[in-house]
C-alpha atoms as a PDB file:
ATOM      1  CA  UNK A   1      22.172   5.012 -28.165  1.00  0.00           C
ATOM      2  CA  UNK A   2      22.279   2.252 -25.356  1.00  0.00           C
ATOM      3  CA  UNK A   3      19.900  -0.344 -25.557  1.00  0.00           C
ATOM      4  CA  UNK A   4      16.760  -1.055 -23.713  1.00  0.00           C
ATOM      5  CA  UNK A   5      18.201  -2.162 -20.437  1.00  0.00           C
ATOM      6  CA  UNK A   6      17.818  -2.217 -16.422  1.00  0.00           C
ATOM      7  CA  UNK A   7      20.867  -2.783 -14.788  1.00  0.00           C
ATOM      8  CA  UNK A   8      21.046  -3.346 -10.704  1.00  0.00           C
ATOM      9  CA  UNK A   9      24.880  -3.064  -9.418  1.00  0.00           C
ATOM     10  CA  UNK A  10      25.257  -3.886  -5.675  1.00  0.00           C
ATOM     11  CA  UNK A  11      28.606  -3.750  -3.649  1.00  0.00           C
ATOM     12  CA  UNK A  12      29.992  -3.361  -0.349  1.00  0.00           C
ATOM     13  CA  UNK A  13      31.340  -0.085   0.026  1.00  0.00           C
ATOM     14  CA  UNK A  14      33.576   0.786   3.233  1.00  0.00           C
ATOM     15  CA  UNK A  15      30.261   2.407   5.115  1.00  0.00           C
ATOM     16  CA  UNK A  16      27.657  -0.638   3.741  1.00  0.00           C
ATOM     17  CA  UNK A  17      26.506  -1.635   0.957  1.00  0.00           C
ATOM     18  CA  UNK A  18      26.068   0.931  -2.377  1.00  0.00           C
ATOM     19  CA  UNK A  19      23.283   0.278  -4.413  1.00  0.00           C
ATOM     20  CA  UNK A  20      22.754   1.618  -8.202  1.00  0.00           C
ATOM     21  CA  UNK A  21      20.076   1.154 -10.848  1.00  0.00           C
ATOM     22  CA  UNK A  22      20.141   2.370 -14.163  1.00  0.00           C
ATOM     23  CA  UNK A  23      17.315   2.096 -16.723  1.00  0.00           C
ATOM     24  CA  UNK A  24      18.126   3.053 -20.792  1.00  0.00           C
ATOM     25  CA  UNK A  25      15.771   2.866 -23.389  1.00  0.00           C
ATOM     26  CA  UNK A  26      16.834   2.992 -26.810  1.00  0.00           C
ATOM     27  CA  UNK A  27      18.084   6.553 -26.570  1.00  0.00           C
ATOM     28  CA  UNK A  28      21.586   8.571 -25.957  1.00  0.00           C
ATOM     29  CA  UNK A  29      20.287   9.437 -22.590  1.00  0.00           C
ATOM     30  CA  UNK A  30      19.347   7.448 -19.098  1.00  0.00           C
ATOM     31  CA  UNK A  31      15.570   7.322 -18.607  1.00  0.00           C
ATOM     32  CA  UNK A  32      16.764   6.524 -14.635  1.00  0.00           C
ATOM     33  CA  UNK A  33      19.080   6.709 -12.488  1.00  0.00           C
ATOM     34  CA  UNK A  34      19.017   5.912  -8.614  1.00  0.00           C
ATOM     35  CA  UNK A  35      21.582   5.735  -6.225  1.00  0.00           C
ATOM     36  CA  UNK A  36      21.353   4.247  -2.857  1.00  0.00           C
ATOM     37  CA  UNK A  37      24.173   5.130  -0.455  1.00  0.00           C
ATOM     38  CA  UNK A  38      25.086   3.204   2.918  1.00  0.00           C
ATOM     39  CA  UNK A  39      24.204   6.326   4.577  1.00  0.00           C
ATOM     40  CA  UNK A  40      21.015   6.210   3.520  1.00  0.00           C
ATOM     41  CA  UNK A  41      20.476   2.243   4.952  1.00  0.00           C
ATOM     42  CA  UNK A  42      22.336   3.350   8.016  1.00  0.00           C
ATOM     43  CA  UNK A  43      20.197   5.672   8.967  1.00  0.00           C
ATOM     44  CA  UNK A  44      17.380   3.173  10.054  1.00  0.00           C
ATOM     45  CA  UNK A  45      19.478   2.160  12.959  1.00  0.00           C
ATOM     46  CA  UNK A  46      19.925   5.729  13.979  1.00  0.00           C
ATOM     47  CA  UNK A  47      15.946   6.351  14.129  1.00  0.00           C
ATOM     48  CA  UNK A  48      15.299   3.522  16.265  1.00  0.00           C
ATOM     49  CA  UNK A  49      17.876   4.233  18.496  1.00  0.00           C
ATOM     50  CA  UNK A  50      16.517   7.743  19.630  1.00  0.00           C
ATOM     51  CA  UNK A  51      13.244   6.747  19.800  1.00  0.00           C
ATOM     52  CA  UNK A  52      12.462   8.558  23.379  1.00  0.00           C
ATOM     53  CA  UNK A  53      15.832  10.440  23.527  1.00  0.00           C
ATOM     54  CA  UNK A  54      16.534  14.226  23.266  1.00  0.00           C
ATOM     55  CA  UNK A  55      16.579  15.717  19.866  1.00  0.00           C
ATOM     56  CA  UNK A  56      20.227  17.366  20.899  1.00  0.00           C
ATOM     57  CA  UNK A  57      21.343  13.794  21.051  1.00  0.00           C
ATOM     58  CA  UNK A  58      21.194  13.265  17.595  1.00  0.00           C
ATOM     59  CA  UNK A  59      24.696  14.141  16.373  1.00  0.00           C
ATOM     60  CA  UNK A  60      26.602  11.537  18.953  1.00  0.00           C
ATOM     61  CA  UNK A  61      24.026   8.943  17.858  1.00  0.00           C
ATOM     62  CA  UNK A  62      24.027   9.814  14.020  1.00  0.00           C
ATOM     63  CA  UNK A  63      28.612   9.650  14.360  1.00  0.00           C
ATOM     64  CA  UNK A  64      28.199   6.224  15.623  1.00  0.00           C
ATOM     65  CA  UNK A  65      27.345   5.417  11.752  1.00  0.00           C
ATOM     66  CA  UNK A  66      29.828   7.501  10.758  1.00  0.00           C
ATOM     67  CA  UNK A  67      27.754   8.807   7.806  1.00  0.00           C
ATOM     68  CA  UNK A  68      28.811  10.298   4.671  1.00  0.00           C
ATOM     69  CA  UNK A  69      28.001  14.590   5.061  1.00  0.00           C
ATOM     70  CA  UNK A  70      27.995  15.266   1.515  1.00  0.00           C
ATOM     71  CA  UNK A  71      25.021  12.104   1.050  1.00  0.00           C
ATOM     72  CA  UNK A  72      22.749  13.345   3.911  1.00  0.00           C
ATOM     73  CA  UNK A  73      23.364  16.931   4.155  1.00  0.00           C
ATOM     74  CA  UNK A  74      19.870  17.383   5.859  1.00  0.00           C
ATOM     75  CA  UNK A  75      17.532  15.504   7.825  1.00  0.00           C
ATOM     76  CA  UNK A  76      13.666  16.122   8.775  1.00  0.00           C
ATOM     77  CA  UNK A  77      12.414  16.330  12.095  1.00  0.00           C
ATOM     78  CA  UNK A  78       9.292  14.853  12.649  1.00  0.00           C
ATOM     79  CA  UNK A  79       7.093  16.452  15.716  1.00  0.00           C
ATOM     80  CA  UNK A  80       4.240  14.020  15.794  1.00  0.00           C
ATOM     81  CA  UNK A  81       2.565  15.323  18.446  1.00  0.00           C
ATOM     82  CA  UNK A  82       2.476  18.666  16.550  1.00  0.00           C
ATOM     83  CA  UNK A  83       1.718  16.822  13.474  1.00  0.00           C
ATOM     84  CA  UNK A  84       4.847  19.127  12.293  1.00  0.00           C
ATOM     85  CA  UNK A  85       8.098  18.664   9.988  1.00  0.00           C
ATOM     86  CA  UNK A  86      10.680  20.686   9.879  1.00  0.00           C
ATOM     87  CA  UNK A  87      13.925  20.434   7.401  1.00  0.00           C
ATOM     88  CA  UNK A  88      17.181  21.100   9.427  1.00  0.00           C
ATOM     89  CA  UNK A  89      21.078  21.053   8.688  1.00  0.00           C
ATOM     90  CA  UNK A  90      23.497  18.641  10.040  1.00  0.00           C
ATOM     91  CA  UNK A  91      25.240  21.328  11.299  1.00  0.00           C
ATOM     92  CA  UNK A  92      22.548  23.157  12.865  1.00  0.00           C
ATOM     93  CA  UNK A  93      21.278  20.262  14.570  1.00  0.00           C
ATOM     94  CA  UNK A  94      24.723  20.052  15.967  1.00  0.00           C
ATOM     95  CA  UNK A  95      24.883  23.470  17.538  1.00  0.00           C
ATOM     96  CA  UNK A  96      21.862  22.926  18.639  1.00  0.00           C
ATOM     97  CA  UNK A  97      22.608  19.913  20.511  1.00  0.00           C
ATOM     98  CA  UNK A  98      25.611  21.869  21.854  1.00  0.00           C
ATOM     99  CA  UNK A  99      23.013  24.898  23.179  1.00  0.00           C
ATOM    100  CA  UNK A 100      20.938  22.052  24.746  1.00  0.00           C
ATOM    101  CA  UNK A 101      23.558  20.617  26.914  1.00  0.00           C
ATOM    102  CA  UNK A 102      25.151  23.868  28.296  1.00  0.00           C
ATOM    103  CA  UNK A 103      21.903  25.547  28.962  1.00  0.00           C
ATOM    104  CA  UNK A 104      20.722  21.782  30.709  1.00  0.00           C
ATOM    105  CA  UNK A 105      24.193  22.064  32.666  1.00  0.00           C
ATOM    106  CA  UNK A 106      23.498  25.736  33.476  1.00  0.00           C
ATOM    107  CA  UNK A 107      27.031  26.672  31.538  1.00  0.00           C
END
């Protein structure tokens, strides 16, 4: 088996910077594996900047990164007020934005 070992790879990917540790330990199999993708870092900047906005401007905001779908395939809304999460899709967030904007524009 692999040796005893932690192992930190960093590299710029095109969307940011990729991030992976591995952990062995004397065995034929990983004892941990985590990935952290630029979508994941990217997504701080995305947070602040709809702090006070509408939640149906989330997909125009969240493009701007241009994020990786198949890394971040759902997000959770936070209702503090409520003291409330709820677990949405990408793509229903999107529709919903969509909804928001007609019905605000009377279409």
């Amino acid at each position: 088996g692999a040796p005893r070992a932690e192992i930190l790879s960093r590299y710029e990917a095109p969307r940011g910077e990729l991030v992976h540790f591995i952990r062995t330990n004397n065995s034929d199999r990983v004892e941990r594996l985590d990935i952290r993708t630029p979508t994941l870092a990217n997504w701080t900047s995305v947070a602040v900047s709809l702090v006070g906005e509408n939640l149906a401007d989330i997909p125009v905001v969240a493009a701007a990164i241009d994020p990786c779908l198949s890394c971040t395939s759902r997000v959770t809304i936070v209702d503090r007020e409520e003291r409330r999460t709820t677990v949405t899709t990408l793509d229903d967030l999107r529709a919903y934005g969509i909804r928001f904007y007609r019905e605000r524009e009377g279409r």
